[in-house]
N, C-alpha and C. Protein backbone atom coordinates (compact mmCIF):
# COMPACT_ATOMS: atom_id res chain seq x y z
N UNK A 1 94.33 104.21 104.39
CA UNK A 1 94.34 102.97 103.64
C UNK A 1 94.23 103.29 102.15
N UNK A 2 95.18 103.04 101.11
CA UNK A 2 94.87 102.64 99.93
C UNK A 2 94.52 101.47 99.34
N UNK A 3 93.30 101.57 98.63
CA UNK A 3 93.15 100.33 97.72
C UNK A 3 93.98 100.17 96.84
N UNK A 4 94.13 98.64 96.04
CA UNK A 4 95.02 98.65 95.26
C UNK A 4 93.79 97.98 93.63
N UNK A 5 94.21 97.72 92.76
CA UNK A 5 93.43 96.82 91.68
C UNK A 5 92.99 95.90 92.35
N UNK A 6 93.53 95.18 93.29
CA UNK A 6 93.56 93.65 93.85
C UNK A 6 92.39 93.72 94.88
N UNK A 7 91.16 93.40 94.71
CA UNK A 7 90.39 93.57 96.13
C UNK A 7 90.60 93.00 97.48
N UNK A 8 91.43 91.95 97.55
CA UNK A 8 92.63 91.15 98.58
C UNK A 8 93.68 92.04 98.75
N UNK A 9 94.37 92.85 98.34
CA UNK A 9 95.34 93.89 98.75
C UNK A 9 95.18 95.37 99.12
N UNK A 10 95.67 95.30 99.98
CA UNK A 10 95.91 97.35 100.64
C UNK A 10 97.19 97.39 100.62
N UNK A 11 97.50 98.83 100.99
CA UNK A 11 98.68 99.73 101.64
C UNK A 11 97.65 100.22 103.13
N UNK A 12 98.46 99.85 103.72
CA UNK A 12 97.95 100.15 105.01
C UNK A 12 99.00 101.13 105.96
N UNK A 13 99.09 102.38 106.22
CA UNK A 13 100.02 103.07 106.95
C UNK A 13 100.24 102.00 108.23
N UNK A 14 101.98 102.06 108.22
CA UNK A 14 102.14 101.95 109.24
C UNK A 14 102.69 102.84 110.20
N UNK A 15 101.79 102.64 111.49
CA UNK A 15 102.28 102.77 112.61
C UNK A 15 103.06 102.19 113.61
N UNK A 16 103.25 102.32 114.62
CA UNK A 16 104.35 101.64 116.10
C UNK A 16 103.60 100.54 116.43
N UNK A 17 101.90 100.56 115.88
CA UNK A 17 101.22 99.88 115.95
C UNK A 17 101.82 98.49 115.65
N UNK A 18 102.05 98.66 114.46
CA UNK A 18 102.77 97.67 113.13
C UNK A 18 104.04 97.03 113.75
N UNK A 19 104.86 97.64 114.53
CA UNK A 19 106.18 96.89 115.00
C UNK A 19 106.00 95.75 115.03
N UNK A 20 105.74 94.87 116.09
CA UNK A 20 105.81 93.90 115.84
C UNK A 20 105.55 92.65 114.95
N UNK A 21 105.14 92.94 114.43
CA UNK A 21 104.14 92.38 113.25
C UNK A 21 105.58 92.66 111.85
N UNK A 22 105.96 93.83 111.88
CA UNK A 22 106.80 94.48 111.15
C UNK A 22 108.05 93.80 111.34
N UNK A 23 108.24 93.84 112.84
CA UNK A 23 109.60 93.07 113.12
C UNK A 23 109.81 91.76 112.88
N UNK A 24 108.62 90.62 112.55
CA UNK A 24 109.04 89.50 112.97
C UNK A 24 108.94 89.12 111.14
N UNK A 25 107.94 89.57 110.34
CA UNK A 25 108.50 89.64 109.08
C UNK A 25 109.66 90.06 108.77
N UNK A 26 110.29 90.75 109.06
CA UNK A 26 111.66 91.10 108.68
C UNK A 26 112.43 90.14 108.98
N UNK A 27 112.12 89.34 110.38
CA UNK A 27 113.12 88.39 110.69
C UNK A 27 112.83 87.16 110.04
N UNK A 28 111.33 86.69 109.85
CA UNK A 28 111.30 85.93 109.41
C UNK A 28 111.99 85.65 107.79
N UNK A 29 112.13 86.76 107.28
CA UNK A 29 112.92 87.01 106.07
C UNK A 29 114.20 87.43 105.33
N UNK A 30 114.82 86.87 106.89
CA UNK A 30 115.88 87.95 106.69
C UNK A 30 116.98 87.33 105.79
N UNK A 31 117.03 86.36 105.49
CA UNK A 31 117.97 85.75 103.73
C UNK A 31 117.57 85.99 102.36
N UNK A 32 116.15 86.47 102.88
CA UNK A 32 115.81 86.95 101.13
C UNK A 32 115.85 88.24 101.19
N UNK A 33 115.39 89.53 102.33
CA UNK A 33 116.02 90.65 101.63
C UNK A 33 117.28 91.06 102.26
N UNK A 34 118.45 90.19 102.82
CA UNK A 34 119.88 90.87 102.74
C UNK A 34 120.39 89.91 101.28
N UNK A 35 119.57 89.44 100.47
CA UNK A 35 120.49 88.14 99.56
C UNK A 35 121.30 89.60 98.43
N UNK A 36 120.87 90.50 98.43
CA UNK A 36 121.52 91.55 97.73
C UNK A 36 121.73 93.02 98.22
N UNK A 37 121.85 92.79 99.86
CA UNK A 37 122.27 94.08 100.69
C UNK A 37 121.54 95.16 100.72
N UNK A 38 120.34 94.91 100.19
CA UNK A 38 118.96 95.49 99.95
C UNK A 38 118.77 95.98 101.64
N UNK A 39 118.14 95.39 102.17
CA UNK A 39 117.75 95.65 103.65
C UNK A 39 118.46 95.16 105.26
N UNK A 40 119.51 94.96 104.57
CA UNK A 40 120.31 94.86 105.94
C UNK A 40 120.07 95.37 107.30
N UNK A 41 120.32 96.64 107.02
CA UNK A 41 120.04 97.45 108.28
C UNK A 41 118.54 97.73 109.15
N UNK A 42 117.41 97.04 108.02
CA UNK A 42 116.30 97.14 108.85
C UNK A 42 116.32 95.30 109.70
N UNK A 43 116.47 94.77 108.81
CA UNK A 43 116.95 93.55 109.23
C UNK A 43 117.00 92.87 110.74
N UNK A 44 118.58 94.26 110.61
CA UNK A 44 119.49 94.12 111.66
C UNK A 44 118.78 94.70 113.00
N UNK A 45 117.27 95.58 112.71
CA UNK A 45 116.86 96.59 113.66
C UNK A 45 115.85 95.41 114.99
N UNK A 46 115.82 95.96 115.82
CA UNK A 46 114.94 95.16 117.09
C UNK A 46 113.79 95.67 117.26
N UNK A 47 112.84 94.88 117.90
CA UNK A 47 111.81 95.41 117.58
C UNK A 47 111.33 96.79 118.47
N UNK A 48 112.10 96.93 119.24
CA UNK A 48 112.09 98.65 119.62
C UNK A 48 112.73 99.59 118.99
N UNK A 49 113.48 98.91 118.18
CA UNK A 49 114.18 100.06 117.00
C UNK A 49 112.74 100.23 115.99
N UNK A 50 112.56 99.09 115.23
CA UNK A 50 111.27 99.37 114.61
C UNK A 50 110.14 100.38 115.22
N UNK A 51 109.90 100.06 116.16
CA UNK A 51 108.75 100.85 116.52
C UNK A 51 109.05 102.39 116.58
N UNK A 52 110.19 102.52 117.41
CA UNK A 52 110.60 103.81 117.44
C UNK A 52 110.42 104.43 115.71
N UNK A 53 111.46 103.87 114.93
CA UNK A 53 111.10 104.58 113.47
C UNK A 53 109.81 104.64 112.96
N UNK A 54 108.79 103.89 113.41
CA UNK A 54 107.48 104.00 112.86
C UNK A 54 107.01 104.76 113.52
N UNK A 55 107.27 105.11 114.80
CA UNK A 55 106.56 106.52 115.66
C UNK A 55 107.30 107.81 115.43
N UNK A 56 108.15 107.62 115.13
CA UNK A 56 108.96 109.19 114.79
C UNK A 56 108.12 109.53 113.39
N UNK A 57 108.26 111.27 113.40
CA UNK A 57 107.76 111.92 112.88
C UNK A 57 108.13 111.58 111.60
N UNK A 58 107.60 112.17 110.31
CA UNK A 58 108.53 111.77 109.01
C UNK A 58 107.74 112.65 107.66
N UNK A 59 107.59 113.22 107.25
CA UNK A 59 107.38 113.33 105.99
C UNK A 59 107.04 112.32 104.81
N UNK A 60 107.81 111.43 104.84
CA UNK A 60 107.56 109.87 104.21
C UNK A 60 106.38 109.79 104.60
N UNK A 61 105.84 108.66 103.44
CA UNK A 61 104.70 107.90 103.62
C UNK A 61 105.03 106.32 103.67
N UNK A 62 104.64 105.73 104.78
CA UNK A 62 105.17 104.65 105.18
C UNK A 62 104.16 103.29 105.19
N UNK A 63 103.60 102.27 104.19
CA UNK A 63 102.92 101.62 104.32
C UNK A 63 103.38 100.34 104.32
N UNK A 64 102.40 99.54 104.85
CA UNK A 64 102.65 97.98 104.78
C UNK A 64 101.48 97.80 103.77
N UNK A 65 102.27 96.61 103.03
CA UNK A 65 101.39 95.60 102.22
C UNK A 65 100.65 94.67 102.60
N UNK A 66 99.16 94.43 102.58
CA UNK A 66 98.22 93.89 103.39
C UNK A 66 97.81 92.96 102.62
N UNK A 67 97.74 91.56 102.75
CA UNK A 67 96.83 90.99 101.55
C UNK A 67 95.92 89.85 102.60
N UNK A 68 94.86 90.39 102.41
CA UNK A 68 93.66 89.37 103.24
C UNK A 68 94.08 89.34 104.66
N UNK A 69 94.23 91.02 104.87
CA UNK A 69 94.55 91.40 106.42
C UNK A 69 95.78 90.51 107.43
N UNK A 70 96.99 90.53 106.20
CA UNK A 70 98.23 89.47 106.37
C UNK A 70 99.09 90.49 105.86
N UNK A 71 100.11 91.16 106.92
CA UNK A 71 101.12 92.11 106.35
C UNK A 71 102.22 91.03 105.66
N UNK A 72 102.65 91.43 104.35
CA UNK A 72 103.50 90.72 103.28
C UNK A 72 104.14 91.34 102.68
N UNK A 73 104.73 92.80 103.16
CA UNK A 73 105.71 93.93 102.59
C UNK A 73 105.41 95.15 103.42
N UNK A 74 106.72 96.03 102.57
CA UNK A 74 106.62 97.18 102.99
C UNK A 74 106.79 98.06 101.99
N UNK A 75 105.99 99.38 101.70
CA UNK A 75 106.35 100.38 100.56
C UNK A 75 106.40 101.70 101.12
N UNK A 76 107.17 102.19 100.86
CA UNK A 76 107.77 103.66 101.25
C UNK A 76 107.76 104.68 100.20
N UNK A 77 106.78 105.93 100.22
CA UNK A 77 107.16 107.06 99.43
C UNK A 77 107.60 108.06 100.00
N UNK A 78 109.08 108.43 99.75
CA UNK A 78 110.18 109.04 100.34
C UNK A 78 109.91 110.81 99.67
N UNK A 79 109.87 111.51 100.64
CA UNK A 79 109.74 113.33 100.27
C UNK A 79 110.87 113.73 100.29
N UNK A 80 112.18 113.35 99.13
CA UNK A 80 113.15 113.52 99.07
C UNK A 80 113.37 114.80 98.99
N UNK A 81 112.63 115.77 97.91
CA UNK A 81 112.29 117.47 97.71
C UNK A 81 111.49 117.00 96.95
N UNK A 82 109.81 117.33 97.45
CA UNK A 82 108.77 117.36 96.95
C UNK A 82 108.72 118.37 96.04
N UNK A 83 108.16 118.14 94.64
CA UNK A 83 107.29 116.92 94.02
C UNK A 83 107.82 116.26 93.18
N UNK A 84 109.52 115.60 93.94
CA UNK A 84 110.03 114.71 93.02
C UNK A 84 110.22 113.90 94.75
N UNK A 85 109.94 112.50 94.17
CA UNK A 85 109.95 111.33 95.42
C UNK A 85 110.67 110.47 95.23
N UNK A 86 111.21 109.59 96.34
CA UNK A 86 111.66 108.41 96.50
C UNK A 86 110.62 107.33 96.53
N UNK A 87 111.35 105.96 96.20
CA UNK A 87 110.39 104.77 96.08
C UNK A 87 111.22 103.88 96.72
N UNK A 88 110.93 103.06 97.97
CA UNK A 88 111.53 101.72 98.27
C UNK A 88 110.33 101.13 98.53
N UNK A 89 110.46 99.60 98.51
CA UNK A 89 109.97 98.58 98.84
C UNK A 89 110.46 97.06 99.00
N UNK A 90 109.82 96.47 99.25
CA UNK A 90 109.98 94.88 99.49
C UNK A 90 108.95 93.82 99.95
N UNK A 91 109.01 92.79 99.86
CA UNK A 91 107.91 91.66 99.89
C UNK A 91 108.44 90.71 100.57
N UNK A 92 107.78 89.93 101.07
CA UNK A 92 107.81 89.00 101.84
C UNK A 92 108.14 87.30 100.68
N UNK A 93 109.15 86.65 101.04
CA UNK A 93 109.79 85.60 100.02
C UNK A 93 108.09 85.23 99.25
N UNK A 94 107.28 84.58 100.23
CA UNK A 94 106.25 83.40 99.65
C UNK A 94 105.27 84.79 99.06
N UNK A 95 105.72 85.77 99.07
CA UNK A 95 104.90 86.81 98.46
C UNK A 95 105.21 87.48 96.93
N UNK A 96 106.33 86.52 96.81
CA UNK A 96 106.97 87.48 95.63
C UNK A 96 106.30 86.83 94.09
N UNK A 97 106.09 87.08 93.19
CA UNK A 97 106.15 86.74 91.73
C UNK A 97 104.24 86.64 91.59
N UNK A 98 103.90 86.85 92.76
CA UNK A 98 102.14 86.85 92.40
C UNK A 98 101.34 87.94 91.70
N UNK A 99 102.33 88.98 91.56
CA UNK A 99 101.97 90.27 90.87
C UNK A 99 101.09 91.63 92.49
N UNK A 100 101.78 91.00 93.40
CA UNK A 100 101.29 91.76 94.91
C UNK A 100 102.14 92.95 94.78
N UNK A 101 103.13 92.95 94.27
CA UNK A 101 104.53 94.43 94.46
C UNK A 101 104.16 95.38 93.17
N UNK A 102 103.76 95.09 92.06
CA UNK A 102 102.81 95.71 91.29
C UNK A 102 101.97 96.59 91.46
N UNK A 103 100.69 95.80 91.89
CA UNK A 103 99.57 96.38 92.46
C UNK A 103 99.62 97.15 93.28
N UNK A 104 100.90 96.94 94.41
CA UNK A 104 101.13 98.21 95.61
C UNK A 104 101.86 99.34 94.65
N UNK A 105 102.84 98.91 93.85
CA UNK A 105 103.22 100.22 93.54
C UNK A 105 102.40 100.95 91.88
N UNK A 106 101.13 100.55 91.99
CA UNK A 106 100.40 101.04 90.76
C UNK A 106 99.52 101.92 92.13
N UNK A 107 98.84 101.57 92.94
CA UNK A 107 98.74 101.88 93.88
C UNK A 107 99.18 103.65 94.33
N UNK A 108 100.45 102.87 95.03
CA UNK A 108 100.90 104.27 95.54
C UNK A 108 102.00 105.22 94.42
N UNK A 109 101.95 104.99 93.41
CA UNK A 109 102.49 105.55 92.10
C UNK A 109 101.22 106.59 91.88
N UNK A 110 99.97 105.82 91.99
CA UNK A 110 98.81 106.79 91.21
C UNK A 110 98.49 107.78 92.86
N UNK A 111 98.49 107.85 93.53
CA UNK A 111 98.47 108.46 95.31
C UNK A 111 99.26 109.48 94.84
N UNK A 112 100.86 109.68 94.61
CA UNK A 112 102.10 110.51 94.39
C UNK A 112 101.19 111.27 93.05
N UNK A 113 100.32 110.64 92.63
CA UNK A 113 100.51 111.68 91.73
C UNK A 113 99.25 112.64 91.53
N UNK A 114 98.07 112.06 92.03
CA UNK A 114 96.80 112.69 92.22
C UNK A 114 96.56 113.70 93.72
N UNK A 115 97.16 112.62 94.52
CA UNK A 115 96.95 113.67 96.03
C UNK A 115 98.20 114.34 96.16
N UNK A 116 99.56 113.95 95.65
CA UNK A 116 100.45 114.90 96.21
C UNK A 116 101.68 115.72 95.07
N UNK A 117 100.56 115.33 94.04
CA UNK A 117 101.11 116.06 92.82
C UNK A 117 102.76 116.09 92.85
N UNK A 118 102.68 114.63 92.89
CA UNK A 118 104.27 114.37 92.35
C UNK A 118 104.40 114.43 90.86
N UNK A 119 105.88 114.86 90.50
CA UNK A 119 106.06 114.90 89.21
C UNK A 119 106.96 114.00 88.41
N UNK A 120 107.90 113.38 90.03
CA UNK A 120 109.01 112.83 89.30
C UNK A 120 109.00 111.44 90.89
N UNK A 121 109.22 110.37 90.33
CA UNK A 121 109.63 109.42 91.09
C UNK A 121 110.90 108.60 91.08
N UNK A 122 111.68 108.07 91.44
CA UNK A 122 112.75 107.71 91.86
C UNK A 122 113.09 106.25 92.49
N UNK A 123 113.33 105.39 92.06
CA UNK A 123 113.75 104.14 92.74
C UNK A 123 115.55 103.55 92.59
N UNK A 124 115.75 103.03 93.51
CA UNK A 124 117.32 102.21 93.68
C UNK A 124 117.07 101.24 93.64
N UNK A 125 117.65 100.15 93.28
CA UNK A 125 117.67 98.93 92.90
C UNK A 125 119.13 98.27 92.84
N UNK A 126 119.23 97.25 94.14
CA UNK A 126 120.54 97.10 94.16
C UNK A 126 121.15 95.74 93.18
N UNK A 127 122.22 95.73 92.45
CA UNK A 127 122.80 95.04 92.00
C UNK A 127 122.80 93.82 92.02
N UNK A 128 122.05 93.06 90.68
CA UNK A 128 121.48 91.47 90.98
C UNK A 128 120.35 91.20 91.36
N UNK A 129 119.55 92.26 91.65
CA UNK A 129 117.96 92.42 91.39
C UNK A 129 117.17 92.18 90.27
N UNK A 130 117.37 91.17 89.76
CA UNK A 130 117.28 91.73 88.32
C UNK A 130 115.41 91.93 88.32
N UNK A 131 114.81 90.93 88.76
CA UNK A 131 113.58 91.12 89.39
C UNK A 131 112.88 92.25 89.94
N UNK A 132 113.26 93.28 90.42
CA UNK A 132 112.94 94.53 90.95
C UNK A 132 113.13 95.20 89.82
N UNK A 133 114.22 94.83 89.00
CA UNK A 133 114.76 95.96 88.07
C UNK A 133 113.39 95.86 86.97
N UNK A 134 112.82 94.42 86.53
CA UNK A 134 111.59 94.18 85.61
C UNK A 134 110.84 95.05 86.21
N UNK A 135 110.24 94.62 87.58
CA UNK A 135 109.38 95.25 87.74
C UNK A 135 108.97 97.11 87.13
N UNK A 136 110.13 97.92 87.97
CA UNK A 136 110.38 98.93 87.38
C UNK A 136 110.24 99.07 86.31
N UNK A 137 110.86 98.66 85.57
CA UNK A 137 110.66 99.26 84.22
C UNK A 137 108.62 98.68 83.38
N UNK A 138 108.49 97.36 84.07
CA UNK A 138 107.35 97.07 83.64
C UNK A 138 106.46 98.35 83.47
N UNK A 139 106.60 99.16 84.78
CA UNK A 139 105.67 100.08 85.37
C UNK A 139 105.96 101.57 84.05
N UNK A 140 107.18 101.53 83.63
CA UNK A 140 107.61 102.73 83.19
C UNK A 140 108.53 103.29 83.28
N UNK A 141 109.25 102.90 84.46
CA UNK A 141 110.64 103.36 84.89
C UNK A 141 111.80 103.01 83.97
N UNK A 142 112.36 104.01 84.01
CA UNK A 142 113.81 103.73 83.20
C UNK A 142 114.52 104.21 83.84
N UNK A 143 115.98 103.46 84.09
CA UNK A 143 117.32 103.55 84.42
C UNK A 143 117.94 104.98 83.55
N UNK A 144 118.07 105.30 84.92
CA UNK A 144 119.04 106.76 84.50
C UNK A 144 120.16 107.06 85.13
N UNK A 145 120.83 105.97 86.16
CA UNK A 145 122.21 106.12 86.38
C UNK A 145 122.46 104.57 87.08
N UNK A 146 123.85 104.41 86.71
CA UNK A 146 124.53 103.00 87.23
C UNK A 146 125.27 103.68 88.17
N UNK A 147 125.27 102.89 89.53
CA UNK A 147 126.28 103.10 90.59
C UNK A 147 127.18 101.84 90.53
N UNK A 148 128.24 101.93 91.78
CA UNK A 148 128.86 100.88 92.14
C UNK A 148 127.78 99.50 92.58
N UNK A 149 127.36 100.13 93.42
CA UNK A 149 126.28 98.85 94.02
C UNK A 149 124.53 98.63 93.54
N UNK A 150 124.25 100.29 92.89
CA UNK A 150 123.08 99.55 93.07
C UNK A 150 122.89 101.07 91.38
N UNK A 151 121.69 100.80 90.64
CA UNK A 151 120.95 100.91 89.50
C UNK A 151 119.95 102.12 89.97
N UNK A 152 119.69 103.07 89.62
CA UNK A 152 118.72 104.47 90.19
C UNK A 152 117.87 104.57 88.80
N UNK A 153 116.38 104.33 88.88
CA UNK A 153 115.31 104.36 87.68
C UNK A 153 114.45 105.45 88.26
N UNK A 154 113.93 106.05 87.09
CA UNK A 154 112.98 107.59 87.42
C UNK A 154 111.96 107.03 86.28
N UNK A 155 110.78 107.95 87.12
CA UNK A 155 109.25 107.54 86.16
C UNK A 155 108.89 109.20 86.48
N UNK A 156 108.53 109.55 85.17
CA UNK A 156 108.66 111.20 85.08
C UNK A 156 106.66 110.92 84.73
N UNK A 157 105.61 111.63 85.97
CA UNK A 157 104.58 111.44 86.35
C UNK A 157 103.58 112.59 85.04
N UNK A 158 104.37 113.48 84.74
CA UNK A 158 103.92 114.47 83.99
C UNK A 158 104.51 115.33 82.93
């Protein structure tokens, strides 16, 4: 479990435990994160697909966003070639603009960099996000390459 600033918010690892719980947020959400092709494919997953990916082995660090023991996202720190990482995430619609996606990734931003001596972090951000894209940069991140579909920002830890 990580704490976050927020004494109402964690990162809570998930497990297979989490599937369902995991799955039905996803479904329950599923027009706000395909509205920019963001999460389609988890979306699209069942809830034995979910579970399975949360029980398979991984290198990743895989948490849900907890607020007053109410999963309301998901944040992922990706071991793309350690100690430079990947960053995804997402929130739940009635979860968004409260400053909750922040706090998780001030959170597990400061984790990458104290326990696993990351140096370099990494986020995608797909096209028409413009909201994700603030966030990012709020934090520090700057855009360092334009794709076709989606915006790639790095936050250099050291």
């Amino acid at each position: 479990m990580l704490e976050t600033e927020r004494p109402d918010l964690s990162l809570s690892p998930l497990t297979r435990s989490a599937a369902a719980e995991l799955h039905n947020l996803l479904q329950q959400n599923r027009g706000h994160l395909t509205a920019h092709g963001d999460y389609a494919e988890q979306v699209a997953m069942s809830r034995d697909q979910v579970e399975a990916e949360l029980a398979a082995d991984s290198a990743n660090l895989r948490f849900g966003i907890v607020l007053s023991g109410t999963l309301i996202g998901r944040i992922d720190l990706i071991a793309a070639d350690p100690p430079k990482y990947g960053l995804g995430y997402w929130l739940a619609k009635n979860a968004t603009g409260q400053g909750y996606a922040t706090a998780a990734l001030r959170a597990l931003i400061g984790h990458a960099g104290t326990e696993l001596h990351a140096t370099q972090i990494y986020a995608g951000v797909t096209r028409g996000n413009a909201r994700s894209e603030a966030l990012l940069e709020r934090l520090g991140f700057l855009p360092v390459l334009d794709f076709d579909s989606y915006r790639r920002f790095h936050l250099g830890l050291r």
